[in-house]
PDB file of N, CA and C in Angstrom:
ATOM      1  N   UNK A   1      17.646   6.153   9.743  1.00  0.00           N
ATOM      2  CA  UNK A   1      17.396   4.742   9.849  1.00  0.00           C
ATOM      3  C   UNK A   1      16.095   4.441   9.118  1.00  0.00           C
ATOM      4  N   UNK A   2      16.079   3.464   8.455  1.00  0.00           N
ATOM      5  CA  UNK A   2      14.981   2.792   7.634  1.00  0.00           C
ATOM      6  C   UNK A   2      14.466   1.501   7.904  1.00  0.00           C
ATOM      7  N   UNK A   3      13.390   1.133   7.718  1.00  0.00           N
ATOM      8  CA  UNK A   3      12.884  -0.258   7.945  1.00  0.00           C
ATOM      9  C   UNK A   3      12.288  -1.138   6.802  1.00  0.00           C
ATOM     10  N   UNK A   4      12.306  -2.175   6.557  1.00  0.00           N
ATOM     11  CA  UNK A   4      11.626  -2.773   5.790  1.00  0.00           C
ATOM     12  C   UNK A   4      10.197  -3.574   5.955  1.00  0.00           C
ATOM     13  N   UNK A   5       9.124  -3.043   6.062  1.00  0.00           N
ATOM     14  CA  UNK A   5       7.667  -3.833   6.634  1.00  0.00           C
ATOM     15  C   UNK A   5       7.270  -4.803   5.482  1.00  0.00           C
ATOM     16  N   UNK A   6       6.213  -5.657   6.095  1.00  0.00           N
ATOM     17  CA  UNK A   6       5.436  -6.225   5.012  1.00  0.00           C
ATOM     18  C   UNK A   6       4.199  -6.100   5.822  1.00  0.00           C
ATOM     19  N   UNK A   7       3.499  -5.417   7.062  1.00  0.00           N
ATOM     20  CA  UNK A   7       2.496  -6.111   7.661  1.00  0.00           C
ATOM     21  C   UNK A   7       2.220  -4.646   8.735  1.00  0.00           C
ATOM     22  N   UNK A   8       0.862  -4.762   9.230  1.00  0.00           N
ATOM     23  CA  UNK A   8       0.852  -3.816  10.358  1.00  0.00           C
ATOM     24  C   UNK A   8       1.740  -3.951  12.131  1.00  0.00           C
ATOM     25  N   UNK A   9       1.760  -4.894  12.626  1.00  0.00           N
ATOM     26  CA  UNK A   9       3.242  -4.989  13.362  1.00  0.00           C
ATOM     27  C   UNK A   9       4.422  -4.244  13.272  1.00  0.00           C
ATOM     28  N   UNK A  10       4.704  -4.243  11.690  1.00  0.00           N
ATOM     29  CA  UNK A  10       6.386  -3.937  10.917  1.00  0.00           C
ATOM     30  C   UNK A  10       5.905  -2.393  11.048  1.00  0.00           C
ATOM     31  N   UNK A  11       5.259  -1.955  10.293  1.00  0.00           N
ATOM     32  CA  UNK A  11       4.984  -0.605  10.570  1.00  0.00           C
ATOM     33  C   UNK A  11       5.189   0.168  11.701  1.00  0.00           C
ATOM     34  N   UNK A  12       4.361  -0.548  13.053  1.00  0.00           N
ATOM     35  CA  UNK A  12       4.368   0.308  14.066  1.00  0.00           C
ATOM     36  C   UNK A  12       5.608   0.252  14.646  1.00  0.00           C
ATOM     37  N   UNK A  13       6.370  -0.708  14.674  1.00  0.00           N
ATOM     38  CA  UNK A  13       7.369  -0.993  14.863  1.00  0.00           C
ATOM     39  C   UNK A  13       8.144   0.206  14.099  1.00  0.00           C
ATOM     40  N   UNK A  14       8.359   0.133  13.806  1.00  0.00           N
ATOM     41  CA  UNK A  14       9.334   1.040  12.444  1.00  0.00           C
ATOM     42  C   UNK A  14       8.735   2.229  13.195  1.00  0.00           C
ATOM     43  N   UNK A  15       8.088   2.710  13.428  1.00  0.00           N
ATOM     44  CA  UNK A  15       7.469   4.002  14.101  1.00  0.00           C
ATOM     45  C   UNK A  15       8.152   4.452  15.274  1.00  0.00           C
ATOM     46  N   UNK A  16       8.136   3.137  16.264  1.00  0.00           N
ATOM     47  CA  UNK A  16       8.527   2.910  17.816  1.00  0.00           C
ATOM     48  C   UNK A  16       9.825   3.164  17.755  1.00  0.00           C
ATOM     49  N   UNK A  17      10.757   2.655  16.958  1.00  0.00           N
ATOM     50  CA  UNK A  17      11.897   2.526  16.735  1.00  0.00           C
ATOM     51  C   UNK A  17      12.360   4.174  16.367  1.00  0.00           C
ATOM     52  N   UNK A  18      11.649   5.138  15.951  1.00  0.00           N
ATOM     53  CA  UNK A  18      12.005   6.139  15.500  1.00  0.00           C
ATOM     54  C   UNK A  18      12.941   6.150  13.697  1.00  0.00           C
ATOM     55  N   UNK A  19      12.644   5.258  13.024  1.00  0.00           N
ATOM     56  CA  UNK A  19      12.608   5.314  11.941  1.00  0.00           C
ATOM     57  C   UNK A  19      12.238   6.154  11.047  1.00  0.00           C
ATOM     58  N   UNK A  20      13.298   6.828  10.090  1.00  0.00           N
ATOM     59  CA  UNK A  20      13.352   8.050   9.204  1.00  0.00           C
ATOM     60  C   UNK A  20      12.190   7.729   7.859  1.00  0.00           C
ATOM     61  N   UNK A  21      12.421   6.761   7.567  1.00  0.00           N
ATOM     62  CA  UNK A  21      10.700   6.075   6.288  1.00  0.00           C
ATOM     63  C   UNK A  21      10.609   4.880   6.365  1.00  0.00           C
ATOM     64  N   UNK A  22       9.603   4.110   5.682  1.00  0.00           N
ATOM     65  CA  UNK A  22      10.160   2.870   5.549  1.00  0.00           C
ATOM     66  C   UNK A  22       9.546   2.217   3.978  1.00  0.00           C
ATOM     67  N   UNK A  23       9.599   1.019   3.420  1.00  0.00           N
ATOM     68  CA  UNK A  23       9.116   0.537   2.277  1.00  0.00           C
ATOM     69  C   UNK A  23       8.542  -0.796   2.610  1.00  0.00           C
ATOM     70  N   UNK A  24       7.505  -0.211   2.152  1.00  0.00           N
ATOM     71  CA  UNK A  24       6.248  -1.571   2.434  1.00  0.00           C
ATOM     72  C   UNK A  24       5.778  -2.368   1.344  1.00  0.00           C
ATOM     73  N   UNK A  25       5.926  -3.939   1.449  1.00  0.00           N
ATOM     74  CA  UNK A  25       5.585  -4.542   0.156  1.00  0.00           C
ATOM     75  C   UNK A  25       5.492  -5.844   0.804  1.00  0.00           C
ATOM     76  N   UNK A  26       5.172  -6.830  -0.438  1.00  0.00           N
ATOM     77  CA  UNK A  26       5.691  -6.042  -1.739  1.00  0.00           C
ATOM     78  C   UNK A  26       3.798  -5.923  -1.962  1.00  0.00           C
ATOM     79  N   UNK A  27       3.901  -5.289  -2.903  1.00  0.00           N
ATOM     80  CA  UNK A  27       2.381  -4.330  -3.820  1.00  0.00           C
ATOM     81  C   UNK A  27       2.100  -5.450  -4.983  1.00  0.00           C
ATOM     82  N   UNK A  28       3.099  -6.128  -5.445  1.00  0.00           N
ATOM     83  CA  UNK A  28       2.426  -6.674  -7.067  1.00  0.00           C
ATOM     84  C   UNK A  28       3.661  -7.879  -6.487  1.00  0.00           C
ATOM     85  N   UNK A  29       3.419  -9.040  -7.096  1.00  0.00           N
ATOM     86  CA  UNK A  29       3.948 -10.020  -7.246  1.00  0.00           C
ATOM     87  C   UNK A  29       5.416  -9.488  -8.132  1.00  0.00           C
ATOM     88  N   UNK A  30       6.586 -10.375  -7.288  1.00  0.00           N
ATOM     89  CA  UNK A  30       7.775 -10.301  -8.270  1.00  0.00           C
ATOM     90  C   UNK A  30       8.340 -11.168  -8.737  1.00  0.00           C
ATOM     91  N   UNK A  31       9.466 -11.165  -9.437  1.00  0.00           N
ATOM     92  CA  UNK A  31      10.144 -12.361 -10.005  1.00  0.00           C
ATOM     93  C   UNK A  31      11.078 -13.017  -9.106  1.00  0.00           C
ATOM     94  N   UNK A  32      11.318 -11.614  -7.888  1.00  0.00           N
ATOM     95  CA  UNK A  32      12.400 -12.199  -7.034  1.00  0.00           C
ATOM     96  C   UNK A  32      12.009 -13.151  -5.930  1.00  0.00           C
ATOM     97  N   UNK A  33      10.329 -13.277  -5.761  1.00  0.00           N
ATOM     98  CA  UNK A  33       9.490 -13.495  -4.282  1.00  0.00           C
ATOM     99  C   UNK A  33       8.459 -14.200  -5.243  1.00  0.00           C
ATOM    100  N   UNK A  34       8.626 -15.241  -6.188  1.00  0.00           N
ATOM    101  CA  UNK A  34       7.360 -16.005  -7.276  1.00  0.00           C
ATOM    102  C   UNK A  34       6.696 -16.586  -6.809  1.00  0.00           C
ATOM    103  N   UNK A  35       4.903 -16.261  -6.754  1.00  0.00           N
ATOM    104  CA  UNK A  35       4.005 -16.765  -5.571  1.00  0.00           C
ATOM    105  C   UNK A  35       3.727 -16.240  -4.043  1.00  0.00           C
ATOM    106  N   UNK A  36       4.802 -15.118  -3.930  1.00  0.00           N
ATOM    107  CA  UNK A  36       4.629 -14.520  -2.367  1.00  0.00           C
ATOM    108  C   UNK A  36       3.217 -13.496  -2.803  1.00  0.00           C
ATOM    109  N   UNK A  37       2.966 -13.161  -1.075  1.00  0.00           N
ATOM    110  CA  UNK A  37       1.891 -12.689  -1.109  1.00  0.00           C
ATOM    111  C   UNK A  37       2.381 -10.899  -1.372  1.00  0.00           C
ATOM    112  N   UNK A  38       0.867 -10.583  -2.322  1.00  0.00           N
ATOM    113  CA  UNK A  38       1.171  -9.296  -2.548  1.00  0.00           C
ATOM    114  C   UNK A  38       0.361  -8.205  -2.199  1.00  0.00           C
ATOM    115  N   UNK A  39       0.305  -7.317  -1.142  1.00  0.00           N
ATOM    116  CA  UNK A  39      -0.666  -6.998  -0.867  1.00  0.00           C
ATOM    117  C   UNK A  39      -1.841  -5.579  -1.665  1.00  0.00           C
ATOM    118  N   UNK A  40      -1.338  -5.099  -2.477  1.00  0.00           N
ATOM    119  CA  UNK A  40      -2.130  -4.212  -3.751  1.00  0.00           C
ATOM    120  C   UNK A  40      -1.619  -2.797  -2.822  1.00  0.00           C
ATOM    121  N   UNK A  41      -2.436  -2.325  -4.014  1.00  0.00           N
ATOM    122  CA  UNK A  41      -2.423  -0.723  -3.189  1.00  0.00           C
ATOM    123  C   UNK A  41      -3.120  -0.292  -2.191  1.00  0.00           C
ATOM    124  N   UNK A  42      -4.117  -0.953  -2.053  1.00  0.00           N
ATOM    125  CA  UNK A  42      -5.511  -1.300  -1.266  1.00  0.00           C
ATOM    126  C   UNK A  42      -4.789  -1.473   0.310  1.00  0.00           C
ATOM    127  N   UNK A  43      -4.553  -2.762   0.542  1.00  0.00           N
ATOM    128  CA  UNK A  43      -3.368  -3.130   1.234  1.00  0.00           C
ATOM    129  C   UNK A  43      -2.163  -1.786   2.058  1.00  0.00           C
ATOM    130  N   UNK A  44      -1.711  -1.302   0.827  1.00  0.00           N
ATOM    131  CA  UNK A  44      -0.822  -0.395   1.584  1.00  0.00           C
ATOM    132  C   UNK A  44      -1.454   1.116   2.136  1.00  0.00           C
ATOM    133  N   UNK A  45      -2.128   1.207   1.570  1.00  0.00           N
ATOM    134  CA  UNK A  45      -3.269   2.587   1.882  1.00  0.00           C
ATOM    135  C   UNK A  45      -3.627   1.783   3.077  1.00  0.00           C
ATOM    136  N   UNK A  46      -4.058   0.840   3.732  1.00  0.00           N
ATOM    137  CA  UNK A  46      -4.144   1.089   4.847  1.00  0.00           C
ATOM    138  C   UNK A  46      -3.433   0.635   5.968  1.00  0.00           C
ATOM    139  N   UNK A  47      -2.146   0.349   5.800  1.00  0.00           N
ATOM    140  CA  UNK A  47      -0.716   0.357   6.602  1.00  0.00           C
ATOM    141  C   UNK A  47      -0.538   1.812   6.725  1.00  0.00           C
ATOM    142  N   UNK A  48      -0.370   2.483   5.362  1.00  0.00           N
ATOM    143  CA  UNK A  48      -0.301   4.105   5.784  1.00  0.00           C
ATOM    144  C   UNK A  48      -1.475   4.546   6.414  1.00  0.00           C
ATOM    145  N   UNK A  49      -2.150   4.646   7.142  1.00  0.00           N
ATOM    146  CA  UNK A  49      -3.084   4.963   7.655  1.00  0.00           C
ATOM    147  C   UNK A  49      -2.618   4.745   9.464  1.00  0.00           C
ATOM    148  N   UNK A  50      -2.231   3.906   9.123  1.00  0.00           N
ATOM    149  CA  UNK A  50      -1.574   3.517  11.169  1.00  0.00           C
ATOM    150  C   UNK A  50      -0.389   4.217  11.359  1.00  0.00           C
ATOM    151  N   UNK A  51      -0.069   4.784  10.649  1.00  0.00           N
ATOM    152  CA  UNK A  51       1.406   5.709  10.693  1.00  0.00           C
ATOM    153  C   UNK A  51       1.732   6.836  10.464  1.00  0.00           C
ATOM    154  N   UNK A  52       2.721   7.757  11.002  1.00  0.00           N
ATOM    155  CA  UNK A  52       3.061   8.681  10.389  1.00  0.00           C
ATOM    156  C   UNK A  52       4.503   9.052   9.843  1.00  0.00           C
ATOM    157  N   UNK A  53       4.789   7.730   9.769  1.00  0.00           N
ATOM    158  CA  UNK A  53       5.818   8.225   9.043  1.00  0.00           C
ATOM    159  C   UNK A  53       5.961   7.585   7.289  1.00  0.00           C
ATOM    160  N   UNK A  54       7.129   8.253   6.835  1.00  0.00           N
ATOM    161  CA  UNK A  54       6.603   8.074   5.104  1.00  0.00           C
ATOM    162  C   UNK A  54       7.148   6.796   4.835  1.00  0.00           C
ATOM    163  N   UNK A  55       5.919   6.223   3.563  1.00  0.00           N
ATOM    164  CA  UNK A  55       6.137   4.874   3.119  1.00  0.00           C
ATOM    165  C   UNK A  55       6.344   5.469   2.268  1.00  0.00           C
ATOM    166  N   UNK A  56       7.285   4.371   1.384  1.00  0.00           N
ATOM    167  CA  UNK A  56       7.324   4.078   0.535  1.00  0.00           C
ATOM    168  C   UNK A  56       7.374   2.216  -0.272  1.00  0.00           C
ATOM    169  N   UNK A  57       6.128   2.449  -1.413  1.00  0.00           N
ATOM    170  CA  UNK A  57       5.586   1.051  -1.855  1.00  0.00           C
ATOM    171  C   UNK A  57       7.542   0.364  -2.295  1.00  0.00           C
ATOM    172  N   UNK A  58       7.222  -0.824  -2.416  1.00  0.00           N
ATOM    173  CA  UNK A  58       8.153  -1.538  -3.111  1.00  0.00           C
ATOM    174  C   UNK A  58       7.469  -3.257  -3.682  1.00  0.00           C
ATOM    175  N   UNK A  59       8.019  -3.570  -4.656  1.00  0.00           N
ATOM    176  CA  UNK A  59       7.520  -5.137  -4.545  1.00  0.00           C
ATOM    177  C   UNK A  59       6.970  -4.897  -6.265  1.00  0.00           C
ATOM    178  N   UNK A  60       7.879  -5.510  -7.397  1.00  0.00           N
ATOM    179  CA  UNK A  60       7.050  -5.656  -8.517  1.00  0.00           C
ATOM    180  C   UNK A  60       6.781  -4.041  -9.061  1.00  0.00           C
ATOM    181  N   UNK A  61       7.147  -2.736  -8.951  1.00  0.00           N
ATOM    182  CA  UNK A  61       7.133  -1.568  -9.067  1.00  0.00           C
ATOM    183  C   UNK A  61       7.802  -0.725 -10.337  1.00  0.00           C
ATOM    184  N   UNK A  62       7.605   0.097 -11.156  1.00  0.00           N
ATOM    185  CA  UNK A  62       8.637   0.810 -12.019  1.00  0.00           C
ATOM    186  C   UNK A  62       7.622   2.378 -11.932  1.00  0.00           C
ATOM    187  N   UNK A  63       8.364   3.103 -12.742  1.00  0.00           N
ATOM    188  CA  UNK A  63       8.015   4.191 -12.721  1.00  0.00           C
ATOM    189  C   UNK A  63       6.640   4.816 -12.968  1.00  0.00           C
ATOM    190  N   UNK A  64       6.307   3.741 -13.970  1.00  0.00           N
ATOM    191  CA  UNK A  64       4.746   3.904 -14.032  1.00  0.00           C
ATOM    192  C   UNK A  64       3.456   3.779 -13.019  1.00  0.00           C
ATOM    193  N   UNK A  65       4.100   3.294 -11.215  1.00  0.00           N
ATOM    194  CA  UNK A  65       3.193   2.862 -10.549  1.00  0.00           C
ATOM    195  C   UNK A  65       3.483   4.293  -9.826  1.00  0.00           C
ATOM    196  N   UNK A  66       4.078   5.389 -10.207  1.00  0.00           N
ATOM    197  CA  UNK A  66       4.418   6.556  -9.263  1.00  0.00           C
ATOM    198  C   UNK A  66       3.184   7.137  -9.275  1.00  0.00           C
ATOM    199  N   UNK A  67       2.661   7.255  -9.729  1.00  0.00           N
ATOM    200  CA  UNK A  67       0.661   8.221  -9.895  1.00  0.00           C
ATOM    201  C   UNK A  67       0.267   7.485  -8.667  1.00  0.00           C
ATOM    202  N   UNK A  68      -0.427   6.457  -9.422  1.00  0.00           N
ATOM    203  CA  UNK A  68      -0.497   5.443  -8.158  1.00  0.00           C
ATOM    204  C   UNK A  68      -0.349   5.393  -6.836  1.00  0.00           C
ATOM    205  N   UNK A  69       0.999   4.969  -6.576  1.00  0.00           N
ATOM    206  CA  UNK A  69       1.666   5.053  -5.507  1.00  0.00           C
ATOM    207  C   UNK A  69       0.980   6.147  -4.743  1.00  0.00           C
ATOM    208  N   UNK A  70       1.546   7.193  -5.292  1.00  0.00           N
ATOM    209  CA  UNK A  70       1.355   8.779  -4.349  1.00  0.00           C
ATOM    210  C   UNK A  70      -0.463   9.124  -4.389  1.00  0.00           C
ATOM    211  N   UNK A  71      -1.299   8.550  -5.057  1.00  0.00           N
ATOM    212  CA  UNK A  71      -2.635   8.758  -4.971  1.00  0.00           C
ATOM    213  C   UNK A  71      -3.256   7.206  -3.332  1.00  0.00           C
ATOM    214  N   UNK A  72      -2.230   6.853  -3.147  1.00  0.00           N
ATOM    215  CA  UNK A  72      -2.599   5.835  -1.699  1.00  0.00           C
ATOM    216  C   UNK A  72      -1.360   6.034  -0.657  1.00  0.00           C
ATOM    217  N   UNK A  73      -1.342   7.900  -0.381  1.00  0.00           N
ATOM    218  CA  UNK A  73      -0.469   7.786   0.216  1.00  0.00           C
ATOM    219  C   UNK A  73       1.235   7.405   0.293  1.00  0.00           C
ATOM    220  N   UNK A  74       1.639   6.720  -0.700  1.00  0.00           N
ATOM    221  CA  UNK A  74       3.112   6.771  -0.373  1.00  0.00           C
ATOM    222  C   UNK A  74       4.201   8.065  -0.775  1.00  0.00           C
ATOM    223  N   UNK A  75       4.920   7.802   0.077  1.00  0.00           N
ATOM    224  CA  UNK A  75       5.917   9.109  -0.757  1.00  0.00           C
ATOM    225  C   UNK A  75       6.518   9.142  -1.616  1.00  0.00           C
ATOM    226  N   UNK A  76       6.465   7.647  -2.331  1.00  0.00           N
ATOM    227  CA  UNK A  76       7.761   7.170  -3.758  1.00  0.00           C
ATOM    228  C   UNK A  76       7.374   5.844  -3.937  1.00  0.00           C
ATOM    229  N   UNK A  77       8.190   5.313  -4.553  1.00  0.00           N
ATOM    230  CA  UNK A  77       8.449   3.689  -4.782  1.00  0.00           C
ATOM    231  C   UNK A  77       9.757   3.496  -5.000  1.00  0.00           C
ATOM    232  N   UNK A  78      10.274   2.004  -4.045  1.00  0.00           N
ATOM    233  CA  UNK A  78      11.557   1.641  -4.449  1.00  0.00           C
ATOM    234  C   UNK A  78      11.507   0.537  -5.450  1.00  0.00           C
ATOM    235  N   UNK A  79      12.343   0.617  -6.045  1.00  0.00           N
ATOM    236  CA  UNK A  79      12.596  -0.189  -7.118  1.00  0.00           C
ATOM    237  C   UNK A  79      13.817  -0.687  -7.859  1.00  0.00           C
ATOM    238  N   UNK A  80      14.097  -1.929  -8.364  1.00  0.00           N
ATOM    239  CA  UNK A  80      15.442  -1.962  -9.211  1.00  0.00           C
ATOM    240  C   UNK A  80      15.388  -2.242 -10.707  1.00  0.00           C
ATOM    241  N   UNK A  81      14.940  -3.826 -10.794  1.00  0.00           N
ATOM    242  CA  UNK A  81      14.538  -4.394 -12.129  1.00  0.00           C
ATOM    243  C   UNK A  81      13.175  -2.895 -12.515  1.00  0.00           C
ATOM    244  N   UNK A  82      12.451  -2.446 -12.362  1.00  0.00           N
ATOM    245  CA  UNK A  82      11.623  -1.464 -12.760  1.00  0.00           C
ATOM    246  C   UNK A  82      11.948   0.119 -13.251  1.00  0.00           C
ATOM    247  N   UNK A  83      13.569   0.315 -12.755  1.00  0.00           N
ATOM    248  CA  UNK A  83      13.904   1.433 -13.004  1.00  0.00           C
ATOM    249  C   UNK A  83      15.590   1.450 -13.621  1.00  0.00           C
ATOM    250  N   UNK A  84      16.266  -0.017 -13.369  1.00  0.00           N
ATOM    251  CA  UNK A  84      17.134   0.182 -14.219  1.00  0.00           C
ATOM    252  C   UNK A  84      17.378  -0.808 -15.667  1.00  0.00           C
ATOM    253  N   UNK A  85      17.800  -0.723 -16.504  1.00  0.00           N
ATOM    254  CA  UNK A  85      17.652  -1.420 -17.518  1.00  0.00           C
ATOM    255  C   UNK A  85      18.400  -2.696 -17.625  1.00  0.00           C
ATOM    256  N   UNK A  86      18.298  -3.798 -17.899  1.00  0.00           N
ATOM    257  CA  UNK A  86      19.118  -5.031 -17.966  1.00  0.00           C
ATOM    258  C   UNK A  86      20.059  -4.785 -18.896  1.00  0.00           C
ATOM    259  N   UNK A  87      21.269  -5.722 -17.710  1.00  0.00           N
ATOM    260  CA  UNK A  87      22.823  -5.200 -18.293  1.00  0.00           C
ATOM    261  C   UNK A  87      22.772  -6.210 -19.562  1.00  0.00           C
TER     262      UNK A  87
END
């Protein structure tokens, strides 16, 4: 089972629940969420910090934010528009 957070609540929650990982975002502004709030890496480094179980970033993401990502704690990044190519 997986969860989707945006916030420290969602997290612990997702914890309580016994949740297998979850993906926390979004990290960078997207095209799908224009103007939502984004909380950086900054941000998610310290959601992972209240938890132990594995995040993973999502939100505005491609392969190039994987260094990144895994240098603030996450275990990956999810992604779509960032990792597959327009049909």
């Amino acid at each position: 089972m997986a969860a989707s957070c945006h916030d420290s609540g969602d997290v612990r929650a997702a914890q309580s629940l016994g949740c297998d990982f979850a993906v926390v975002g979004s990290i960078k502004q997207t095209p799908s969420h224009p103007g939502g709030p984004a909380m950086g890496w900054a941000g998610f480094a310290a959601l992972r910090e209240e938890v132990s179980l594995p995040l993973y970033g999502i939100g505005g993401l491609s392969i190039d934010d994987i260094p990144q990502a895994r240098a603030h704690g996450a275990q990956g990044i999810a992604a779509i528009r960032g990792l597959w190519a327009p049909a």
